[in-house]
N, C-alpha and C. Protein backbone atom coordinates (compact mmCIF):
# COMPACT_ATOMS: atom_id res chain seq x y z
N UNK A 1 15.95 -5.57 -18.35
CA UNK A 1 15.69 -6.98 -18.18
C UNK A 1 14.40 -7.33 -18.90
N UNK A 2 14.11 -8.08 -19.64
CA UNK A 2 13.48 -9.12 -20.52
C UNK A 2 12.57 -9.88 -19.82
N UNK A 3 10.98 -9.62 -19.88
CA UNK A 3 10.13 -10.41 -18.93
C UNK A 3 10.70 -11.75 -18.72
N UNK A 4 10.94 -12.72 -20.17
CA UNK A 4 11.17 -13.93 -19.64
C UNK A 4 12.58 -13.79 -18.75
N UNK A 5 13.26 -13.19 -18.54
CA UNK A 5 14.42 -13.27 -17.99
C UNK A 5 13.74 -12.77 -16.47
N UNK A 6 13.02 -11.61 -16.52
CA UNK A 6 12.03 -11.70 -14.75
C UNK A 6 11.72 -12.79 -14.59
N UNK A 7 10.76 -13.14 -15.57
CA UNK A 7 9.96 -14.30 -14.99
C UNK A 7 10.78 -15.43 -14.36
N UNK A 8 11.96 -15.67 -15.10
CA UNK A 8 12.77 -16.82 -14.35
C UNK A 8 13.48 -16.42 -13.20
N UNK A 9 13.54 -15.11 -12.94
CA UNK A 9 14.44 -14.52 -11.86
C UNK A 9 13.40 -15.17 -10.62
N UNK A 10 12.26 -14.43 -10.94
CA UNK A 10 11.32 -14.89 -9.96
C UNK A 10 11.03 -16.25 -9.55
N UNK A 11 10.87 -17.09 -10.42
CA UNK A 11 11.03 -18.38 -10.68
C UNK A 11 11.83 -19.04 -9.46
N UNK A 12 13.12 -18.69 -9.85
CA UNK A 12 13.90 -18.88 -8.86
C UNK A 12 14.05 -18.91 -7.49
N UNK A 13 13.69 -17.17 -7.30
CA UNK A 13 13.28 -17.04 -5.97
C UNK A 13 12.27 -17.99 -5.39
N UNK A 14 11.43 -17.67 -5.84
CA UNK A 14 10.19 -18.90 -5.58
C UNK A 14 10.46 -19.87 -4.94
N UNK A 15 11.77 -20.66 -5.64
CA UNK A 15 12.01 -22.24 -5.63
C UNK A 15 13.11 -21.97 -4.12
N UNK A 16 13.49 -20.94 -4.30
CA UNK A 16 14.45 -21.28 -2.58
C UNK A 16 13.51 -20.92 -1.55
N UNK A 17 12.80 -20.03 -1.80
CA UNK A 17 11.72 -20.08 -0.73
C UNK A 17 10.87 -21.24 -0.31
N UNK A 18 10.57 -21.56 -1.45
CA UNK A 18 10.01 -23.06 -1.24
C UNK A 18 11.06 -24.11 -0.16
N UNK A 19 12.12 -24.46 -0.91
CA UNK A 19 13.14 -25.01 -0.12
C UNK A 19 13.16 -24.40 1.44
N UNK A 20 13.52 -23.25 1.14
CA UNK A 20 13.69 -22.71 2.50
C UNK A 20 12.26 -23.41 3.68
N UNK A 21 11.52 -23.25 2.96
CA UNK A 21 9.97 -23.70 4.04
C UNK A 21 10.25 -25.51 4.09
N UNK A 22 10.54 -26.04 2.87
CA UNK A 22 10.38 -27.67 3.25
C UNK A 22 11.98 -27.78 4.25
N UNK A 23 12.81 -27.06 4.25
CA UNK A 23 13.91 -27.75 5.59
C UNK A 23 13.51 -27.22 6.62
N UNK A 24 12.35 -25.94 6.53
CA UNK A 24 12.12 -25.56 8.09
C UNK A 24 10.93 -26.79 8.84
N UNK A 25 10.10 -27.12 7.90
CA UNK A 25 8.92 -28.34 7.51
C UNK A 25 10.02 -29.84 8.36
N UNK A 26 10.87 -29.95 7.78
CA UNK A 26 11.86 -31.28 8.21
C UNK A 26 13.15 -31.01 9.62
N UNK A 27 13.00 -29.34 9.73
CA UNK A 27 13.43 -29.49 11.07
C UNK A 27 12.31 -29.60 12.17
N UNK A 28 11.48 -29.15 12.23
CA UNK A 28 10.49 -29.03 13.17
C UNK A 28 10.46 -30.49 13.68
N UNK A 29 10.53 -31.25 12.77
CA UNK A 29 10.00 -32.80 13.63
C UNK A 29 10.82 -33.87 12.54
N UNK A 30 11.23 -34.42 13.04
CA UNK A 30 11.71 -36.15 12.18
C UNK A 30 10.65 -36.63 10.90
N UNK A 31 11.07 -36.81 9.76
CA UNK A 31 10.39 -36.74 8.50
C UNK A 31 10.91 -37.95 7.69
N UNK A 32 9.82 -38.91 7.03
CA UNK A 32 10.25 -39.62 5.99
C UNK A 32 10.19 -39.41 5.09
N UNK A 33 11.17 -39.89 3.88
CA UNK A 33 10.44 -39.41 2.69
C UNK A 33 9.48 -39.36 1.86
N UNK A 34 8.64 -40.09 2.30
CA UNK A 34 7.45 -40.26 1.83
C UNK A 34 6.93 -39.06 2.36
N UNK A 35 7.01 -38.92 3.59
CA UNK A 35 5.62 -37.43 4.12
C UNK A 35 6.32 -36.13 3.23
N UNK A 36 7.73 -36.22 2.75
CA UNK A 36 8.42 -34.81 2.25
C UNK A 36 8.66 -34.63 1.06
N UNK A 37 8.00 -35.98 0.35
CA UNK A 37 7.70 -35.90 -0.95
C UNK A 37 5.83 -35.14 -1.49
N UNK A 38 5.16 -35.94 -0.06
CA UNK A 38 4.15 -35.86 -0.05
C UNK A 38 3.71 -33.94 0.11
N UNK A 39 4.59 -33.80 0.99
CA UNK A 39 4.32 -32.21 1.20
C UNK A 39 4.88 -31.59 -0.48
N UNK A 40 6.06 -31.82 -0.91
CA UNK A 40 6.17 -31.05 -2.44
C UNK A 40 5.33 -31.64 -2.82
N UNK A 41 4.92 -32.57 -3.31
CA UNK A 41 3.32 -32.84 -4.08
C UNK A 41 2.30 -31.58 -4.00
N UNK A 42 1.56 -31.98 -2.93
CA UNK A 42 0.60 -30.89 -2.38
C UNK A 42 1.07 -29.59 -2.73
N UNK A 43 2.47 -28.80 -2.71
CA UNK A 43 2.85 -27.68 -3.49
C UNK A 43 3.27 -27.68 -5.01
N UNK A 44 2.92 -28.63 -5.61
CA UNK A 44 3.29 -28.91 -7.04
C UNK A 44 4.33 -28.33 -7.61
N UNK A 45 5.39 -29.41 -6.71
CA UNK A 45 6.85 -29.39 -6.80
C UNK A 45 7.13 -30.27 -8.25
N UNK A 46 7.90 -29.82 -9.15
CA UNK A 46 7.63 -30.99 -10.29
C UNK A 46 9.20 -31.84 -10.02
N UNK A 47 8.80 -33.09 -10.38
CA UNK A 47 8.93 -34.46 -10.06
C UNK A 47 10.80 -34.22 -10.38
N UNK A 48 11.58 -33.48 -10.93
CA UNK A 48 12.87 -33.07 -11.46
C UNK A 48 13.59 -32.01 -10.50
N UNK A 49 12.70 -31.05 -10.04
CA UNK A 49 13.37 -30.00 -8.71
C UNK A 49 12.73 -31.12 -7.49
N UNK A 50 12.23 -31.74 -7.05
CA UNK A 50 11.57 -32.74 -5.61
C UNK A 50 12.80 -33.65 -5.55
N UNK A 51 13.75 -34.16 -7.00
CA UNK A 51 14.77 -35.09 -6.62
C UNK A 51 15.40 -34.01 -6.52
N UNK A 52 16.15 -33.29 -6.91
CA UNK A 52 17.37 -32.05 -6.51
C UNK A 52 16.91 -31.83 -5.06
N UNK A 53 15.82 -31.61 -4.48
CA UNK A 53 15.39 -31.29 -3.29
C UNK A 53 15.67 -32.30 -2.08
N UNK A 54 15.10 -33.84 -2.50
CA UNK A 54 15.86 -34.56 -1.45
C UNK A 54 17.05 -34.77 -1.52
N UNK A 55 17.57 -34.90 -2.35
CA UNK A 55 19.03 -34.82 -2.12
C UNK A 55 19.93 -33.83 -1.21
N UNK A 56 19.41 -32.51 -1.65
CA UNK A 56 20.23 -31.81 -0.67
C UNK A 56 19.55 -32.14 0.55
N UNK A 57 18.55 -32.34 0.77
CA UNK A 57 17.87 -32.81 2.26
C UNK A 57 18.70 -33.83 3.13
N UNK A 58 18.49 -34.40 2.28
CA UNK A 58 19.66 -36.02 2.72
C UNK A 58 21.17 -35.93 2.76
N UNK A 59 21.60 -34.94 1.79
CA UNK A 59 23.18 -34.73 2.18
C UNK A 59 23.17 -33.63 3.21
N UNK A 60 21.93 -32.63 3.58
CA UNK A 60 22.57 -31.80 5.03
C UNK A 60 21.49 -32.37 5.98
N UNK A 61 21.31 -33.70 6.29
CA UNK A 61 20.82 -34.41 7.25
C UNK A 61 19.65 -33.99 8.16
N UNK A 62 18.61 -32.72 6.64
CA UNK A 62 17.30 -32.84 7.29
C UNK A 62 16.39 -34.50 7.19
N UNK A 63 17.23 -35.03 6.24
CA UNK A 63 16.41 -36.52 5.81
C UNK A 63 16.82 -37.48 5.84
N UNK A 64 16.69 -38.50 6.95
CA UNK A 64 17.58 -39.91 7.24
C UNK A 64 16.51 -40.68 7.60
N UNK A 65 16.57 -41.69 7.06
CA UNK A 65 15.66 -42.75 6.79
C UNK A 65 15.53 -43.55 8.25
N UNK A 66 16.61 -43.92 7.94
CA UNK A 66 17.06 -44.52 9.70
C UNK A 66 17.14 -44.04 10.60
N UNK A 67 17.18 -42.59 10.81
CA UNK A 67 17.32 -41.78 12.34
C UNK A 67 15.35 -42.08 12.03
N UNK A 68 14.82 -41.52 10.90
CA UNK A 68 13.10 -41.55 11.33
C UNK A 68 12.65 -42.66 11.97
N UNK A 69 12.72 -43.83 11.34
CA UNK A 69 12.49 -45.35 11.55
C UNK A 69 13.11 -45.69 12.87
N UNK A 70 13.86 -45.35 13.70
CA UNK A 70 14.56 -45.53 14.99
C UNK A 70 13.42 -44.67 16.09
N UNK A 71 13.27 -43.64 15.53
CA UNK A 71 12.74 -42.47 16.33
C UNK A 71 10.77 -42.76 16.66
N UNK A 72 10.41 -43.32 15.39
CA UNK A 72 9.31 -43.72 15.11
C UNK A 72 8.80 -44.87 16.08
N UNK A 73 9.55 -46.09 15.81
CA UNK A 73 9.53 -47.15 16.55
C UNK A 73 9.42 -46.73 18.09
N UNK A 74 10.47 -46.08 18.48
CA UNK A 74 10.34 -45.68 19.81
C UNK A 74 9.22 -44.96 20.20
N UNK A 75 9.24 -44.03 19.83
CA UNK A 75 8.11 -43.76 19.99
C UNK A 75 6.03 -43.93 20.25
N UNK A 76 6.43 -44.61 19.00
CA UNK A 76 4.98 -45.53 19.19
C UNK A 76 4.94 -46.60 20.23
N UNK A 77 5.90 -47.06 20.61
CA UNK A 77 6.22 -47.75 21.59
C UNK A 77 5.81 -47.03 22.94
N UNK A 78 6.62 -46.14 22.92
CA UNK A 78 6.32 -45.49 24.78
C UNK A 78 5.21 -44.91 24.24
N UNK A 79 4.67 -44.34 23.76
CA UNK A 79 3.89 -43.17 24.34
C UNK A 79 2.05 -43.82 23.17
N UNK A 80 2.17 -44.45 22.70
CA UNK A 80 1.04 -45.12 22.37
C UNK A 80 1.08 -47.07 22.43
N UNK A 81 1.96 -47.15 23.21
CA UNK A 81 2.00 -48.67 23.30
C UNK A 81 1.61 -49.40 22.23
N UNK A 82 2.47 -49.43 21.19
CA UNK A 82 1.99 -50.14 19.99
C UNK A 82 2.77 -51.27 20.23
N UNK A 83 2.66 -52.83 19.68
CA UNK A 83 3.69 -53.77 19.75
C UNK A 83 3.98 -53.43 18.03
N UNK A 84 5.30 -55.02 18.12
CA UNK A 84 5.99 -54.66 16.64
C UNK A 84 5.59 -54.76 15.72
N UNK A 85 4.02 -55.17 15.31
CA UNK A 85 3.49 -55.83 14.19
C UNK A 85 2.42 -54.12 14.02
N UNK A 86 2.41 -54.02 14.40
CA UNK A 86 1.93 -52.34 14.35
C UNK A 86 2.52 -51.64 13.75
N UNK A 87 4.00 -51.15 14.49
CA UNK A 87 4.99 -50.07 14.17
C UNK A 87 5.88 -50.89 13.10
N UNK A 88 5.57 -52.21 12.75
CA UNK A 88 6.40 -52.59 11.21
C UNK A 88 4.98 -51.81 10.30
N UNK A 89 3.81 -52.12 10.21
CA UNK A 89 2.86 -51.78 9.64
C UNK A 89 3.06 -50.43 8.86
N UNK A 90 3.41 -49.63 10.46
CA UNK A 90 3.06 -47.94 10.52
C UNK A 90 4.95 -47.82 9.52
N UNK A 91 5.60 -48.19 9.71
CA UNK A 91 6.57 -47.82 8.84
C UNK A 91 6.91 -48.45 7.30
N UNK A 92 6.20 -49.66 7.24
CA UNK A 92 6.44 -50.15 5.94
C UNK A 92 5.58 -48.69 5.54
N UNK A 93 3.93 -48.00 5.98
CA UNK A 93 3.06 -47.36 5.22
C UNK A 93 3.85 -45.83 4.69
N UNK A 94 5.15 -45.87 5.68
CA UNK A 94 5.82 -44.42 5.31
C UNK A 94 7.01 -45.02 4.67
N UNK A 95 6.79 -45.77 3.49
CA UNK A 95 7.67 -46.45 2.40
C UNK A 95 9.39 -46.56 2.71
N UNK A 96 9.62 -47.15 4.27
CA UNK A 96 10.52 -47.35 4.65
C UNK A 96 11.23 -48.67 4.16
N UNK A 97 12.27 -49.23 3.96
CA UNK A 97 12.89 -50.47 3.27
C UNK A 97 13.24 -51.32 4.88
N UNK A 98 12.79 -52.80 4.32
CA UNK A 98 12.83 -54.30 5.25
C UNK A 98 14.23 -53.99 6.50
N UNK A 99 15.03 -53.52 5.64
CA UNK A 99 16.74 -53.47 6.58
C UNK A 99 15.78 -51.90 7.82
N UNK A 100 15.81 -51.11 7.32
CA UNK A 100 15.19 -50.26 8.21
C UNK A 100 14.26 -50.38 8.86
N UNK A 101 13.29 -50.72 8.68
CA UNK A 101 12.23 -51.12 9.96
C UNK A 101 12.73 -52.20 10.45
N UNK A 102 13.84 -53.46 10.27
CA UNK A 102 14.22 -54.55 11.10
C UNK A 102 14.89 -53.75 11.74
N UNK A 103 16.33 -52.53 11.23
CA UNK A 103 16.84 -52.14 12.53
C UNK A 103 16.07 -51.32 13.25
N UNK A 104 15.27 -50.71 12.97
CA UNK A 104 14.40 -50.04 14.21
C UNK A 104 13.64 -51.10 15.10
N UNK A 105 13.40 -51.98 14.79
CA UNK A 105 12.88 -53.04 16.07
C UNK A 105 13.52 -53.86 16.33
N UNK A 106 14.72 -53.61 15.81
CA UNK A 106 16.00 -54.43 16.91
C UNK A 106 16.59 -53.53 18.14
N UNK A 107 16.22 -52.21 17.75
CA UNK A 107 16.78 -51.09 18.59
C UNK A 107 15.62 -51.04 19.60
N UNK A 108 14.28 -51.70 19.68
CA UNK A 108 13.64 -51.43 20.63
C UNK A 108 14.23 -52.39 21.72
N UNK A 109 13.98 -51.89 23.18
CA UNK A 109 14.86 -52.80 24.49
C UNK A 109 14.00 -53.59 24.50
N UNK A 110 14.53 -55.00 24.74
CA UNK A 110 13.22 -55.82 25.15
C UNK A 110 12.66 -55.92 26.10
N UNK A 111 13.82 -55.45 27.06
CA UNK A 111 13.27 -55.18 28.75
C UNK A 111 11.77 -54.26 28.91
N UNK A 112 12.52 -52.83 27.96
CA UNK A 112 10.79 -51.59 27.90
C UNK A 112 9.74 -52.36 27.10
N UNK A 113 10.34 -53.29 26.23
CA UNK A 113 9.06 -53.68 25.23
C UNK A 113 8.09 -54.77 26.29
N UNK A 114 8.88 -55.41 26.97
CA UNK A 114 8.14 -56.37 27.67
C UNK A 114 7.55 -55.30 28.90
N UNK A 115 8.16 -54.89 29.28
CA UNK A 115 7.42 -53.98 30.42
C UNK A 115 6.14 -53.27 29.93
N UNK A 116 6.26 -52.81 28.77
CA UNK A 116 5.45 -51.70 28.36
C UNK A 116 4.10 -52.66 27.80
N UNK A 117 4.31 -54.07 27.66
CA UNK A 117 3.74 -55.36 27.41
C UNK A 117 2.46 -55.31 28.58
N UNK A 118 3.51 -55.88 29.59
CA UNK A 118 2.49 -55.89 30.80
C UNK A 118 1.82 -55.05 31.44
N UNK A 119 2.61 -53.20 31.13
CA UNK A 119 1.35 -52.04 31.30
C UNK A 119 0.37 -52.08 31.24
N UNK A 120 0.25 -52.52 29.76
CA UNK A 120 -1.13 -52.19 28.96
C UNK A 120 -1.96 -53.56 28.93
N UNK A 121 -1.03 -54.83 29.06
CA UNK A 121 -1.95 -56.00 29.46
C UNK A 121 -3.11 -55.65 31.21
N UNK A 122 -2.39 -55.48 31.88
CA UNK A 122 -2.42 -54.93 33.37
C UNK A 122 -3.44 -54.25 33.24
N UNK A 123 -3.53 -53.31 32.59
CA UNK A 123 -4.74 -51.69 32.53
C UNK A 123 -5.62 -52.11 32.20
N UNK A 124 -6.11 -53.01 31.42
CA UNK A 124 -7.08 -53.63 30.29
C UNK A 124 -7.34 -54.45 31.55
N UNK A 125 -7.01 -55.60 31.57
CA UNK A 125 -7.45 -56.65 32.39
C UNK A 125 -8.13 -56.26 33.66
N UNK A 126 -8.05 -54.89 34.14
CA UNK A 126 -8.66 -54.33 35.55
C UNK A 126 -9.67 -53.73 34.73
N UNK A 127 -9.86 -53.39 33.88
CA UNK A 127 -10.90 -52.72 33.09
C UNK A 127 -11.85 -53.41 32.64
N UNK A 128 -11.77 -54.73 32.69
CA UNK A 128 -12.24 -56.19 31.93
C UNK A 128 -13.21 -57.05 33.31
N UNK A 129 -13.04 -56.45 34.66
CA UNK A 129 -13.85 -57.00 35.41
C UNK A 129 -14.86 -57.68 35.68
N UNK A 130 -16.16 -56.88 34.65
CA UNK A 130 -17.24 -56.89 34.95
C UNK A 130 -17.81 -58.34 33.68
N UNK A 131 -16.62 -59.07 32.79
CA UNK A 131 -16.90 -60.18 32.42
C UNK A 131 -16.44 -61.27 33.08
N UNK A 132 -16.88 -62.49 32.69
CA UNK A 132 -16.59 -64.08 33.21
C UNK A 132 -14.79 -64.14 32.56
N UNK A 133 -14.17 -64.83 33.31
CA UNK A 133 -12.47 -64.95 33.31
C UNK A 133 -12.83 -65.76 31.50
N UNK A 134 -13.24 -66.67 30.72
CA UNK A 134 -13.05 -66.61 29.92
C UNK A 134 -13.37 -65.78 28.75
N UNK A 135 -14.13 -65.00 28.61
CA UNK A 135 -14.44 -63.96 27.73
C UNK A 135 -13.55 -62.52 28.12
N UNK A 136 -13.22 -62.39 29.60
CA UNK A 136 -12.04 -61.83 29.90
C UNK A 136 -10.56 -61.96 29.19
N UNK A 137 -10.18 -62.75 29.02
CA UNK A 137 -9.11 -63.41 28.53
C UNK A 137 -9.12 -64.01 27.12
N UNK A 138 -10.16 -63.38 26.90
CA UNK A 138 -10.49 -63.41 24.74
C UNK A 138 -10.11 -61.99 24.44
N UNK A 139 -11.30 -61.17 25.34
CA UNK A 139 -11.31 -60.05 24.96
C UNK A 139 -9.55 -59.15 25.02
N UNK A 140 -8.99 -59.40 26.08
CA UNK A 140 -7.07 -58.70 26.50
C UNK A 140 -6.74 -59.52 25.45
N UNK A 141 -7.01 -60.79 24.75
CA UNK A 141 -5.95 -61.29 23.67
C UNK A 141 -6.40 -60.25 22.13
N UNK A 142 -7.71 -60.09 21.92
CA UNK A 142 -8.16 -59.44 20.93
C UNK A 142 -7.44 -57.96 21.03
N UNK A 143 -7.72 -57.91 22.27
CA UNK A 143 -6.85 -56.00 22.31
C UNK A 143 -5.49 -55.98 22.08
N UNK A 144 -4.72 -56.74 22.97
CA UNK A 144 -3.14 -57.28 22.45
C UNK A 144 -2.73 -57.15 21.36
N UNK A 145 -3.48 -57.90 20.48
CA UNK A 145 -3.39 -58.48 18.81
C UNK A 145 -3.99 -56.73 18.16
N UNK A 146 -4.36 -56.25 18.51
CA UNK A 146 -4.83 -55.10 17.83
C UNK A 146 -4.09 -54.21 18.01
N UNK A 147 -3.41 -53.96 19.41
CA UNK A 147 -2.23 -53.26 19.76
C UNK A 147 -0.80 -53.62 18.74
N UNK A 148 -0.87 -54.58 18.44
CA UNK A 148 0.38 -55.26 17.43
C UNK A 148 1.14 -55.96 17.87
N UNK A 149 0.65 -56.83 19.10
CA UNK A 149 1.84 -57.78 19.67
C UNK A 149 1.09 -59.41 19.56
N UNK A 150 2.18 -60.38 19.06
CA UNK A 150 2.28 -61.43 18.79
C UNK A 150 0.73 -61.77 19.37
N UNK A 151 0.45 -63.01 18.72
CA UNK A 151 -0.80 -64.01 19.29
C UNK A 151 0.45 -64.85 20.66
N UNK A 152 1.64 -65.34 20.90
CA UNK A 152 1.75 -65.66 21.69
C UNK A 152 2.41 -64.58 22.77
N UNK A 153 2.95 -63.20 22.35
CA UNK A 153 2.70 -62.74 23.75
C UNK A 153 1.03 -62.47 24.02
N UNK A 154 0.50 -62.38 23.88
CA UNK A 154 -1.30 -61.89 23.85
C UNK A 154 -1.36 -63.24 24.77
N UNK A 155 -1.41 -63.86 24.66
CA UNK A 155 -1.67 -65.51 24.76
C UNK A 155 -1.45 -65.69 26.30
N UNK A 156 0.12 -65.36 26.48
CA UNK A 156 1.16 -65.71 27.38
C UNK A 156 0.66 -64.55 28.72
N UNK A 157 0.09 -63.37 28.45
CA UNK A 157 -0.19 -62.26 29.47
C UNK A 157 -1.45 -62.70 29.67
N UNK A 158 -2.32 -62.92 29.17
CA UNK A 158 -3.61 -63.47 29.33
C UNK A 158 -3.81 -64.41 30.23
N UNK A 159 -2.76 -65.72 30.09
CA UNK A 159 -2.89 -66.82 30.91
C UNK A 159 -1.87 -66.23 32.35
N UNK A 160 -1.38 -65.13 32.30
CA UNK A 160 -0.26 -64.77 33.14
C UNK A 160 -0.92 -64.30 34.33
N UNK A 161 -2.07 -63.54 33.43
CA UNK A 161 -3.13 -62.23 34.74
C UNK A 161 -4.21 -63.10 34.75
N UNK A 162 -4.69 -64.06 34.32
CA UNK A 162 -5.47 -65.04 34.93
C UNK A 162 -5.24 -66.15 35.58
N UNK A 163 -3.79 -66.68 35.91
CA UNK A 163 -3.56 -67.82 36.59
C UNK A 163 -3.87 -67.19 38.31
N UNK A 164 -4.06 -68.32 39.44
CA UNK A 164 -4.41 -68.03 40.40
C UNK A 164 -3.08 -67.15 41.32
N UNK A 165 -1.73 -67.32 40.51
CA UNK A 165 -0.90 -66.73 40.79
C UNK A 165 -0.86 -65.24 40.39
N UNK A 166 -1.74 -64.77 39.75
CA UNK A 166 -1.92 -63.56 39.04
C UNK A 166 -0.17 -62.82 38.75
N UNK A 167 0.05 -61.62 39.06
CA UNK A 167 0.91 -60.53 38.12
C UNK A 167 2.05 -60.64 38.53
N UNK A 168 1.97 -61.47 40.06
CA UNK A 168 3.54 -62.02 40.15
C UNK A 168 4.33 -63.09 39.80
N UNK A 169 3.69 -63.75 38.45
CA UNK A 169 4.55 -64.89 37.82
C UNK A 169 5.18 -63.83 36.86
């Protein structure tokens, strides 16, 4: 055998090993393509084997755009209480397309979204004590809005946990 003919043998090997590590990389956890382009980058995958690469990714369903963007949404949702102007943010930044991040926040419940609304309105506002009810009720709209939910839900929980009726309207 003929070095250049090693050298490409090896070559080869190389490149399924590689593969082999980026589907173990995309089973471990839900992946967009952006982060699994981003990882062949960083291994200076060249730009001609990275498309052969998602492809087979995407035809044996380590890579679905829409299972990520579904999974994502939810997520940031329960377990860091983000509202939707957030988790559209956080998924446009992982170069997801308009149809996909709309269906992932159509798939959020509105029942958990509103609940998960008044959690974190609720937690804040007991935390917020030690100001006067109007700088109270600046400050839960500023956090709201930073969390990623509308100026009128922000608005609407604010006047909700400050009316004299407080948390049971």
């Amino acid at each position: 055998m003929s070095q250049a003919e090693d050298a490409q043998e090896h070559k080869a090997e190389g490149g399924k090993a590689q593969l082999a590590q980026l589907m173990n990389y995309c089973a471990r956890q839900e992946r967009s393509l952006h982060s699994v382009r981003a990882w062949m980058a960083r291994r200076g995958v060249a730009d001609e084997q990275a498309q052969e690469w998602v492809a087979v990714l995407q035809k044996e369903g380590y890579v679905n755009q829409q299972r990520f963007a579904q999974l994502y949404a939810r997520s940031k949702m329960r377990q860091k209480q983000w509202g939707q102007a957030k988790i559209r943010a956080g998924l446009l930044q992982q170069g997801l397309s308009k149809e996909d991040i709309e269906g992932a926040l159509a798939d959020l419940g509105d029942e958990e979204y509103l609940s998960t609304l008044r959690r974190v309105a609720e937690r804040k506002w007991e935390r917020l004590t030690h100001h006067p009810e109007p700088e109270r009720r600046i400050r839960l709209m500023r956090f709201l809005l930073g969390r990623g939910y509308s100026a009128a839900q922000a608005r609407s929980e604010a006047y909700r946990l400050c009316s004299p009726y407080g948390k049971g309207v």
